[in-house]
N, C-alpha and C. Protein backbone atom coordinates (compact mmCIF):
# COMPACT_ATOMS: atom_id res chain seq x y z
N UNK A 1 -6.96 -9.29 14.75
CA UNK A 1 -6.05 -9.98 13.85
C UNK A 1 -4.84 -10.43 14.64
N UNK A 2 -4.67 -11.62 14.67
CA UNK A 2 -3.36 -12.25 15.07
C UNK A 2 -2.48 -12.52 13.79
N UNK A 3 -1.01 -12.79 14.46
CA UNK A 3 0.47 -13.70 13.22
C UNK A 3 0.36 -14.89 14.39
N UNK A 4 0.35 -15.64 13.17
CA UNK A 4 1.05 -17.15 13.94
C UNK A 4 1.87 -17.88 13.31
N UNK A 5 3.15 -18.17 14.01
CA UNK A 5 3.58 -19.18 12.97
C UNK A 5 2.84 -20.90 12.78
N UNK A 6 3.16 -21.21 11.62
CA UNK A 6 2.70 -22.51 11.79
C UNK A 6 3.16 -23.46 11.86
N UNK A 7 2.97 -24.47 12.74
CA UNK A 7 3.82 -25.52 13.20
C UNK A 7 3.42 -27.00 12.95
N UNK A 8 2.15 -27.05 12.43
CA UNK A 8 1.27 -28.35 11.77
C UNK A 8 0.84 -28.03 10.73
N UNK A 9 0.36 -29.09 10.23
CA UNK A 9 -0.08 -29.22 8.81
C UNK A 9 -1.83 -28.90 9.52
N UNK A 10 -2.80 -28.42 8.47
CA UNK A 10 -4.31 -27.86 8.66
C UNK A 10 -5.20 -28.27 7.48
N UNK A 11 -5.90 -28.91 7.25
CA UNK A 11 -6.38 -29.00 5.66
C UNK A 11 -6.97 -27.66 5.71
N UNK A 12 -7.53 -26.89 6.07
CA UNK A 12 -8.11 -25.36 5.66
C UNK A 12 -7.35 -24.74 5.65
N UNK A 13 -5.12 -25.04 6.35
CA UNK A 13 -4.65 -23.96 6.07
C UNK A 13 -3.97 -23.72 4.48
N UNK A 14 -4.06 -25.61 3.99
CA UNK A 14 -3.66 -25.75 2.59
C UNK A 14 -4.83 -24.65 1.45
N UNK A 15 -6.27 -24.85 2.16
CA UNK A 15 -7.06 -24.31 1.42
C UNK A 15 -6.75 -22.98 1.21
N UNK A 16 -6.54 -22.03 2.44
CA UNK A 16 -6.26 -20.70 2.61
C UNK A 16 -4.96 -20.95 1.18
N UNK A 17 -4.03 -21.05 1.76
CA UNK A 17 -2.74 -20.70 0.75
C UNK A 17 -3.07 -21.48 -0.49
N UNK A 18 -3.75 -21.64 -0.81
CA UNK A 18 -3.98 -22.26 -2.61
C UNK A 18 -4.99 -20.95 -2.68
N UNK A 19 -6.25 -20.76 -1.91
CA UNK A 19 -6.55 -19.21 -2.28
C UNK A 19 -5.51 -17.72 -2.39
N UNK A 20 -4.96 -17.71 -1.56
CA UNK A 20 -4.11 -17.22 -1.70
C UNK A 20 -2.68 -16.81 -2.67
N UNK A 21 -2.46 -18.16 -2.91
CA UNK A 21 -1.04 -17.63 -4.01
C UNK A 21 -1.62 -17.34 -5.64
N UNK A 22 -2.69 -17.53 -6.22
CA UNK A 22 -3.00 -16.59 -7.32
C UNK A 22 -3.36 -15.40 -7.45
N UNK A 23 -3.03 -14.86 -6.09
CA UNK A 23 -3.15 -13.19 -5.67
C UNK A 23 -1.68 -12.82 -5.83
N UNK A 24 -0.99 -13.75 -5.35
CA UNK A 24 0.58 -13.26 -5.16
C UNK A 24 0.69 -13.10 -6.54
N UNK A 25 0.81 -14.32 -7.17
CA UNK A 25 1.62 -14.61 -8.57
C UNK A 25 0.36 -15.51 -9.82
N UNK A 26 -0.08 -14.91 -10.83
CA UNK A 26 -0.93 -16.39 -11.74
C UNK A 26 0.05 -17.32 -11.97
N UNK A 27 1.66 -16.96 -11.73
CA UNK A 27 1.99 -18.20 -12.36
C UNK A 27 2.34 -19.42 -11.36
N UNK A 28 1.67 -18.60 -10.08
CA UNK A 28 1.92 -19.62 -8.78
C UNK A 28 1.41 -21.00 -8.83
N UNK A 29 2.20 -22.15 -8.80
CA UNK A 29 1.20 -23.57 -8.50
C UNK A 29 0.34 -23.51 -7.43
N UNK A 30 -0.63 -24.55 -7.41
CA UNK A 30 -1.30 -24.70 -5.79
C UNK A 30 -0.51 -25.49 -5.38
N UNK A 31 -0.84 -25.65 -3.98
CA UNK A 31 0.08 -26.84 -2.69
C UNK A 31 -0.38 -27.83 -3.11
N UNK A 32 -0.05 -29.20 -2.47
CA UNK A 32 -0.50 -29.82 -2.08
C UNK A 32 -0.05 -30.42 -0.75
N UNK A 33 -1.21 -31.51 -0.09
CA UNK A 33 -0.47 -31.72 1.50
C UNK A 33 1.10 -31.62 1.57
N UNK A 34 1.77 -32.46 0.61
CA UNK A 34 3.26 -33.04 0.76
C UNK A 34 4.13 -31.69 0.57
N UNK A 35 3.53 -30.53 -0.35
CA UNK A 35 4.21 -29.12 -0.80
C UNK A 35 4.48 -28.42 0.84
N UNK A 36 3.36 -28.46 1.34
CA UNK A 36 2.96 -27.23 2.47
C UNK A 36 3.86 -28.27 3.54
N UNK A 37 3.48 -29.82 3.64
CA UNK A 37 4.19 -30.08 4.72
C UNK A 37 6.05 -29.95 5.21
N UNK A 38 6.59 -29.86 3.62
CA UNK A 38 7.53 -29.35 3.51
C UNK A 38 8.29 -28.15 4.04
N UNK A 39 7.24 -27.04 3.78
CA UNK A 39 7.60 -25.66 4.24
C UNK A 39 7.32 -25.73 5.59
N UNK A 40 6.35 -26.45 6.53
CA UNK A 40 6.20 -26.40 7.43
C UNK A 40 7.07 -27.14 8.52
N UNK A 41 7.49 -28.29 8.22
CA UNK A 41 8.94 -29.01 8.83
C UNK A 41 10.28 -28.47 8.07
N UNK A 42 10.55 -27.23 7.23
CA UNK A 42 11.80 -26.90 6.62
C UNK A 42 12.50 -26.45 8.38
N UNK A 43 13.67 -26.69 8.80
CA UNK A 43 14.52 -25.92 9.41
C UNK A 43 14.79 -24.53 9.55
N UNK A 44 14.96 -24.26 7.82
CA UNK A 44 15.24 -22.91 7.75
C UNK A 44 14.16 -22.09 7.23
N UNK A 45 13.00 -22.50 7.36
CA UNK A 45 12.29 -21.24 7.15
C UNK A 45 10.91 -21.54 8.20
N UNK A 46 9.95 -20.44 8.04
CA UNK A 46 9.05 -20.22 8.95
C UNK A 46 7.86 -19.21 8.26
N UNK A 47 7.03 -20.22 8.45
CA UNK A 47 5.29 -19.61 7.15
C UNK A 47 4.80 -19.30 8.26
N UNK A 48 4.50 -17.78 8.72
CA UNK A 48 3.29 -17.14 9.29
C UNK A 48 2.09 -16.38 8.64
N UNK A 49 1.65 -16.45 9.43
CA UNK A 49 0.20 -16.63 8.87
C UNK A 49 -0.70 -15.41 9.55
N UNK A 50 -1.52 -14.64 9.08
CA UNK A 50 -2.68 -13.67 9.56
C UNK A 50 -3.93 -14.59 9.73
N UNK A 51 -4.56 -14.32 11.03
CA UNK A 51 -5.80 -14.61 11.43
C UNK A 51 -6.62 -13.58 11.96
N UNK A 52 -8.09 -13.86 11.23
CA UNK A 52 -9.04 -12.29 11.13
C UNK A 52 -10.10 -13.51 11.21
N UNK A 53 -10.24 -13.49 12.74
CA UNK A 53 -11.90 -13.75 12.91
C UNK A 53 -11.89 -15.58 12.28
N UNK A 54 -10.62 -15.87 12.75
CA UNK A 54 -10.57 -17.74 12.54
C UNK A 54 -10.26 -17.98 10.84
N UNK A 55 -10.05 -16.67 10.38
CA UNK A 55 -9.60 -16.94 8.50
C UNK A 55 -8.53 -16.68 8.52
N UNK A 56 -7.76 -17.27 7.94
CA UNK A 56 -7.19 -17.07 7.05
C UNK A 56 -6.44 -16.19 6.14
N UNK A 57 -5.88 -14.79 6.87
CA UNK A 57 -6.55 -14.08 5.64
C UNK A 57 -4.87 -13.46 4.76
N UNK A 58 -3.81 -13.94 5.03
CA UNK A 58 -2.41 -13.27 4.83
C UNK A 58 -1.43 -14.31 5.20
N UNK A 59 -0.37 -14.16 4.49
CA UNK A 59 0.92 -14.95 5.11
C UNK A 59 2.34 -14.57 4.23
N UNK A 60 3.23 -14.87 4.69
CA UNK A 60 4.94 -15.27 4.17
C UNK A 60 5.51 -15.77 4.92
N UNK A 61 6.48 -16.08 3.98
CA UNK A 61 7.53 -16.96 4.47
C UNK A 61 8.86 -16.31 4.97
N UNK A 62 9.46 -16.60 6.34
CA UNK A 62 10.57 -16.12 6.40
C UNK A 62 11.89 -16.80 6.51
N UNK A 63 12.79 -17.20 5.57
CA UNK A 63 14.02 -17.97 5.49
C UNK A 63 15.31 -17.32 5.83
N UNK A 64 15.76 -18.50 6.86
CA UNK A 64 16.58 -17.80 7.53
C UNK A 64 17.86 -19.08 7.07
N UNK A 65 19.24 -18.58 6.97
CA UNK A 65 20.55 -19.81 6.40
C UNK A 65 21.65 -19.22 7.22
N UNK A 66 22.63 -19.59 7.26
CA UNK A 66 24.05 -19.61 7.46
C UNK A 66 24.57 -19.77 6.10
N UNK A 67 25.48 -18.38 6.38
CA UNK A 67 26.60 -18.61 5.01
C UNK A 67 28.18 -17.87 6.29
N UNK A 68 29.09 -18.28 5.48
CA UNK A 68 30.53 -18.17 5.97
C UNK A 68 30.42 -16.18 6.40
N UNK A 69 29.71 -15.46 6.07
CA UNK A 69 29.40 -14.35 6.33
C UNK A 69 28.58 -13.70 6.84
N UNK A 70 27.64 -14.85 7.35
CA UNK A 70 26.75 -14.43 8.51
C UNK A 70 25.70 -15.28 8.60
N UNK A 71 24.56 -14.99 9.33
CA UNK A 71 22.94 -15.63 9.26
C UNK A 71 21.86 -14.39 8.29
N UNK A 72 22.13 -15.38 6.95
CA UNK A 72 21.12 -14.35 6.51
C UNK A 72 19.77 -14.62 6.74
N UNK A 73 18.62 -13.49 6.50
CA UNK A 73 17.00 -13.73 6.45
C UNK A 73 16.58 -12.96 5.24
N UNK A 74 15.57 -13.67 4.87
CA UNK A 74 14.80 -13.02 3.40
C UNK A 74 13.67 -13.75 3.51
N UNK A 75 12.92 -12.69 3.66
CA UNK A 75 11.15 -12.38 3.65
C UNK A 75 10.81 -12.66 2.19
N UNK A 76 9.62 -14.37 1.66
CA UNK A 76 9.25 -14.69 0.42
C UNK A 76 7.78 -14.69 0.60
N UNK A 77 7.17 -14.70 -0.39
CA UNK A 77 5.95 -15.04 -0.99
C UNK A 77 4.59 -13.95 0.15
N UNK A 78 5.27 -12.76 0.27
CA UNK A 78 4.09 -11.92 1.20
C UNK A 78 2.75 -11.72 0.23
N UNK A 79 1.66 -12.23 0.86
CA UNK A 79 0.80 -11.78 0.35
C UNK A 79 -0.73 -11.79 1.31
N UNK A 80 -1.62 -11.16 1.38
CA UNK A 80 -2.62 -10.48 2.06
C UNK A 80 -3.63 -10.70 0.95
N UNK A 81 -5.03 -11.21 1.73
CA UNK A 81 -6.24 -11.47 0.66
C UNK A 81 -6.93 -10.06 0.11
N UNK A 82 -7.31 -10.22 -1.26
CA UNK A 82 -7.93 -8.88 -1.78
C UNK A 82 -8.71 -8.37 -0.66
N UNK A 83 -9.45 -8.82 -0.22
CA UNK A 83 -10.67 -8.74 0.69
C UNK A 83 -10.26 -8.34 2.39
N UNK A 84 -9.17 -8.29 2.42
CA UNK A 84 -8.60 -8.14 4.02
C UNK A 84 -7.41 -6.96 3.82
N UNK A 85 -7.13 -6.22 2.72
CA UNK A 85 -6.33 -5.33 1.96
C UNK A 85 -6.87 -4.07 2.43
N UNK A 86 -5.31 -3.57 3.36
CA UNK A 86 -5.38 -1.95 3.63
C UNK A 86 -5.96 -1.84 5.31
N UNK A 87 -5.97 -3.01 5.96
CA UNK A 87 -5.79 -2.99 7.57
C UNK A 87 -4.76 -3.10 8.43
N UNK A 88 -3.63 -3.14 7.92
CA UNK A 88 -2.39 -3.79 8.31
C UNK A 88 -1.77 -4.68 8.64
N UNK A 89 -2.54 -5.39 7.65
CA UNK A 89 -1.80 -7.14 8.18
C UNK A 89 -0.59 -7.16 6.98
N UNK A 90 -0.43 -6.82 6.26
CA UNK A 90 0.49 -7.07 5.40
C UNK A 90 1.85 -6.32 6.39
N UNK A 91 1.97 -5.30 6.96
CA UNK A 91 3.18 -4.68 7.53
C UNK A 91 3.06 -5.20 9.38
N UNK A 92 1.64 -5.87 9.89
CA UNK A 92 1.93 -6.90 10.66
C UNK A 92 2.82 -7.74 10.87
N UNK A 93 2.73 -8.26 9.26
CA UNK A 93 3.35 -9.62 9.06
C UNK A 93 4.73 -9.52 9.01
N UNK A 94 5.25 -8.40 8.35
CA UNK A 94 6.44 -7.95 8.29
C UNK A 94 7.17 -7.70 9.73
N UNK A 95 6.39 -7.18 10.52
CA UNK A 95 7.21 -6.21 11.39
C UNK A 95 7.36 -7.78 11.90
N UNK A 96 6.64 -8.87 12.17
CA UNK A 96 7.09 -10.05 12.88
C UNK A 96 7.84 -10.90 11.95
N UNK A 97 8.14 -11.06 11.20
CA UNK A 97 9.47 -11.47 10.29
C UNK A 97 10.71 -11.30 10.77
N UNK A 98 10.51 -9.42 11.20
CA UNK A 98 11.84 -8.91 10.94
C UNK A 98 12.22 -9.23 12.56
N UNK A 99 11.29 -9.19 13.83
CA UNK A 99 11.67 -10.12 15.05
C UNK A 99 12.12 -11.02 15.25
N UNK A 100 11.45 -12.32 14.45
CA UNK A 100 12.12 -13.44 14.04
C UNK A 100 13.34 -13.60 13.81
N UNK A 101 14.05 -12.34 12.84
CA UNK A 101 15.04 -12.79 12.15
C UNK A 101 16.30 -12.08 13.18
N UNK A 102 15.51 -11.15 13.42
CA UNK A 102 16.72 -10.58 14.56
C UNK A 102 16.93 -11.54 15.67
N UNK A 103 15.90 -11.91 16.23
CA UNK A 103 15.96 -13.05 17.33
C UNK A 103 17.27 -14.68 17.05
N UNK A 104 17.08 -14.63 15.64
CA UNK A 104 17.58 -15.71 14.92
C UNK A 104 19.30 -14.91 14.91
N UNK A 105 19.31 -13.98 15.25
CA UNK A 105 20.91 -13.02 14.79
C UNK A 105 21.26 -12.55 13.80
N UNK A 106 19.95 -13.26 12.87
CA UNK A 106 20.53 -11.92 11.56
C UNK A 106 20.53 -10.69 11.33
N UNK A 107 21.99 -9.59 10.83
CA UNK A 107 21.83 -8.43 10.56
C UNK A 107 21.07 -7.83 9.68
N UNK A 108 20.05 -8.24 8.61
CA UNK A 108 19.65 -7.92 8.23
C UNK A 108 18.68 -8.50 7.81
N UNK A 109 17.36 -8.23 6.71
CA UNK A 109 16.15 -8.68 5.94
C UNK A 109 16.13 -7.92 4.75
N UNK A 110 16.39 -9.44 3.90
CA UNK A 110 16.17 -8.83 2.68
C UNK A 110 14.89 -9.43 1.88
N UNK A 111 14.37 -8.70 0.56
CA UNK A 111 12.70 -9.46 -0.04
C UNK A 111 13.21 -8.85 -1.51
N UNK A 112 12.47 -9.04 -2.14
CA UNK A 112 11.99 -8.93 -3.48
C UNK A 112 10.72 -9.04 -3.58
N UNK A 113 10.40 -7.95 -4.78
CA UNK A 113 8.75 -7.26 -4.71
C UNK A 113 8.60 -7.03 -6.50
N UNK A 114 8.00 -7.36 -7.51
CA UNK A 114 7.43 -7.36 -8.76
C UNK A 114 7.09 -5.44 -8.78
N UNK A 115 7.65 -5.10 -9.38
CA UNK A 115 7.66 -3.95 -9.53
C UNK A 115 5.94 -3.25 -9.65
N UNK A 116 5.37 -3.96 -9.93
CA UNK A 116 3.71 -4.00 -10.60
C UNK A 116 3.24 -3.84 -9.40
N UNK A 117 3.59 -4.40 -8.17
CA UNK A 117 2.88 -4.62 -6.81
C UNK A 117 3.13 -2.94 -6.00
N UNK A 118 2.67 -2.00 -6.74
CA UNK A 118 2.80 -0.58 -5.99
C UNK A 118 2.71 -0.91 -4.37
N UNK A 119 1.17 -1.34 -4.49
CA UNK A 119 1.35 -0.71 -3.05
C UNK A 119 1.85 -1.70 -1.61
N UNK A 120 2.51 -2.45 -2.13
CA UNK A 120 3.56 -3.58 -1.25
C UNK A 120 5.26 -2.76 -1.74
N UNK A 121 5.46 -2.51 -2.32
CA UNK A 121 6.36 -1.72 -2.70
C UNK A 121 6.34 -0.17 -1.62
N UNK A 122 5.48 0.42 -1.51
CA UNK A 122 5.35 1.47 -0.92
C UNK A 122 5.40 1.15 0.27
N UNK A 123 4.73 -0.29 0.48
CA UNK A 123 4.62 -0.24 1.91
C UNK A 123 6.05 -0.70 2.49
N UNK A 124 6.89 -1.79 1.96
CA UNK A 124 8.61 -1.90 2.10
C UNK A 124 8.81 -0.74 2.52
N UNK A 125 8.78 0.01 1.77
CA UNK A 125 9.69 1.35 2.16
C UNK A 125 8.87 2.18 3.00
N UNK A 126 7.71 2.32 3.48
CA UNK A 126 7.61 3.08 4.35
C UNK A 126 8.21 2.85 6.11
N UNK A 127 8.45 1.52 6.01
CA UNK A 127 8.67 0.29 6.77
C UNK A 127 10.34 -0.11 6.84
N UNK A 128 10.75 1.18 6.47
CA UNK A 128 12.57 1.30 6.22
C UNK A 128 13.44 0.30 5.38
N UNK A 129 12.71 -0.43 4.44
CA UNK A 129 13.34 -1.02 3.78
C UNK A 129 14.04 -0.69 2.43
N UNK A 130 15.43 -0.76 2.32
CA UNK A 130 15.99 0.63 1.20
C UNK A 130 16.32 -0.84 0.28
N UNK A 131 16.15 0.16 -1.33
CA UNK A 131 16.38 -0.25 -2.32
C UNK A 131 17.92 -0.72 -2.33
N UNK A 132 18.01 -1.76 -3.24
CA UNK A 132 19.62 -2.17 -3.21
C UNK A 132 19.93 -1.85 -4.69
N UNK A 133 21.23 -1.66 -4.48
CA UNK A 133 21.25 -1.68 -5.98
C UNK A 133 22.09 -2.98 -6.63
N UNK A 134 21.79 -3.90 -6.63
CA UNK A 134 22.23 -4.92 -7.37
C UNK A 134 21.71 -5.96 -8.45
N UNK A 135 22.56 -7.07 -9.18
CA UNK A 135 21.52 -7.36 -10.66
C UNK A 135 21.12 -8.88 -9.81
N UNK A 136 19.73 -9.39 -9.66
CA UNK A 136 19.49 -10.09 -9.16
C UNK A 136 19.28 -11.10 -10.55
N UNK A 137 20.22 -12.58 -10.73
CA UNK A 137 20.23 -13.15 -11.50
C UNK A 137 19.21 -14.75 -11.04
N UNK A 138 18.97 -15.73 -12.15
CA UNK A 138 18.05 -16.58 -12.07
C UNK A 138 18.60 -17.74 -13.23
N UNK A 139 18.96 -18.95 -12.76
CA UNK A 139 19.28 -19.84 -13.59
C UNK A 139 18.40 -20.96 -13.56
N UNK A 140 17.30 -21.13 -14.53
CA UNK A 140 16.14 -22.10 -14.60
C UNK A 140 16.71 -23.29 -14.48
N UNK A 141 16.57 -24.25 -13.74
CA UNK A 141 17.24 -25.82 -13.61
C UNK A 141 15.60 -26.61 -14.84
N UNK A 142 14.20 -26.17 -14.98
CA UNK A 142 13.79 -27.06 -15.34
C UNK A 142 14.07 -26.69 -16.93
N UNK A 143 13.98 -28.14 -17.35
CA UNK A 143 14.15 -28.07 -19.00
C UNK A 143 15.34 -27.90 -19.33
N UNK A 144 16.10 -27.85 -18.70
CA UNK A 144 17.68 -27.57 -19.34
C UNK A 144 18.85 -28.46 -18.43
N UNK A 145 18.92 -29.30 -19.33
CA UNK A 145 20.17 -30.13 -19.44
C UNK A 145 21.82 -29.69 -19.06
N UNK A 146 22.60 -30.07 -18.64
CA UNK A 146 23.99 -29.45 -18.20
C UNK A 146 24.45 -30.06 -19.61
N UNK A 147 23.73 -31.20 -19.62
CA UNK A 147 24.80 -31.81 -21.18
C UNK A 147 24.97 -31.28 -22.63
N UNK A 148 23.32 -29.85 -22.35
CA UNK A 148 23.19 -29.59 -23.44
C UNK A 148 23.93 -28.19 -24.02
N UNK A 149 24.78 -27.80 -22.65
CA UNK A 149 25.51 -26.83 -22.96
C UNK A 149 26.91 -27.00 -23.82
């Protein structure tokens, strides 16, 4: 098993991650070319990827920004195929995130995990990642109007 980041667009790697994100989330959309080519020319972030035998088989995203208080990084959308679950590509993928981001100068890595997802949850923390305690808020932009407030 290799991590790679990815640096081109793949039509099998669109295929992989449309298999893939209804494992993460059902309420995940699929890609399409123009979605993935996005993430893949973004600046600030970086989609690596697990390879098992030329598949496909794991990936996240790691976004990295500048704010007036530092270079932050936050590890999104980790997810590992049912079928490739419990070899260590999921804390693979991680441990090369968190290189990335140090390499990049950030002090820290932060993620968010669906409470439901035990054993990605377990695995964060076995992997020294401590609970925060703060209220993580969400303001929907679709369907809602500024005018209608």
């Amino acid at each position: 098993m290799e991590i790679v980041e990815i640096e081109a667009f793949e039509p099998q790697l669109l295929e992989a991650l449309n298999g893939l994100l209804p494992q993460l989330s059902e309420a995940a959309s699929l890609m399409n070319e123009t979605d993935l080519r996005r993430v893949i020319d973004s600046q600030s972030s970086q989609l690596l990827m697990a390879v098992e035998d030329e598949t496909y088989v794991g990936g996240l995203t790691l976004v990295h920004f500048y704010l007036p208080t530092g270079i932050r990084a936050r590890i999104e959308d980790v997810v590992v195929d049912r079928s490739a679950r419990g070899k260590g590509i999921g804390k693979a993928l991680i441990v090369r995130a968190i290189d990335s981001a140090r390499a990049s100068g950030a002090n820290a890595v932060d993620l968010t995990s669906n409470p439901n997802r035990h054993s990605a949850n377990a695995l964060y923390k076995r992997m020294g990642f401590e609970r925060r305690h703060t209220n993580v808020y969400r303001y929907k932009l679709s369907g809602l109007s500024t005018k209608s407030r």
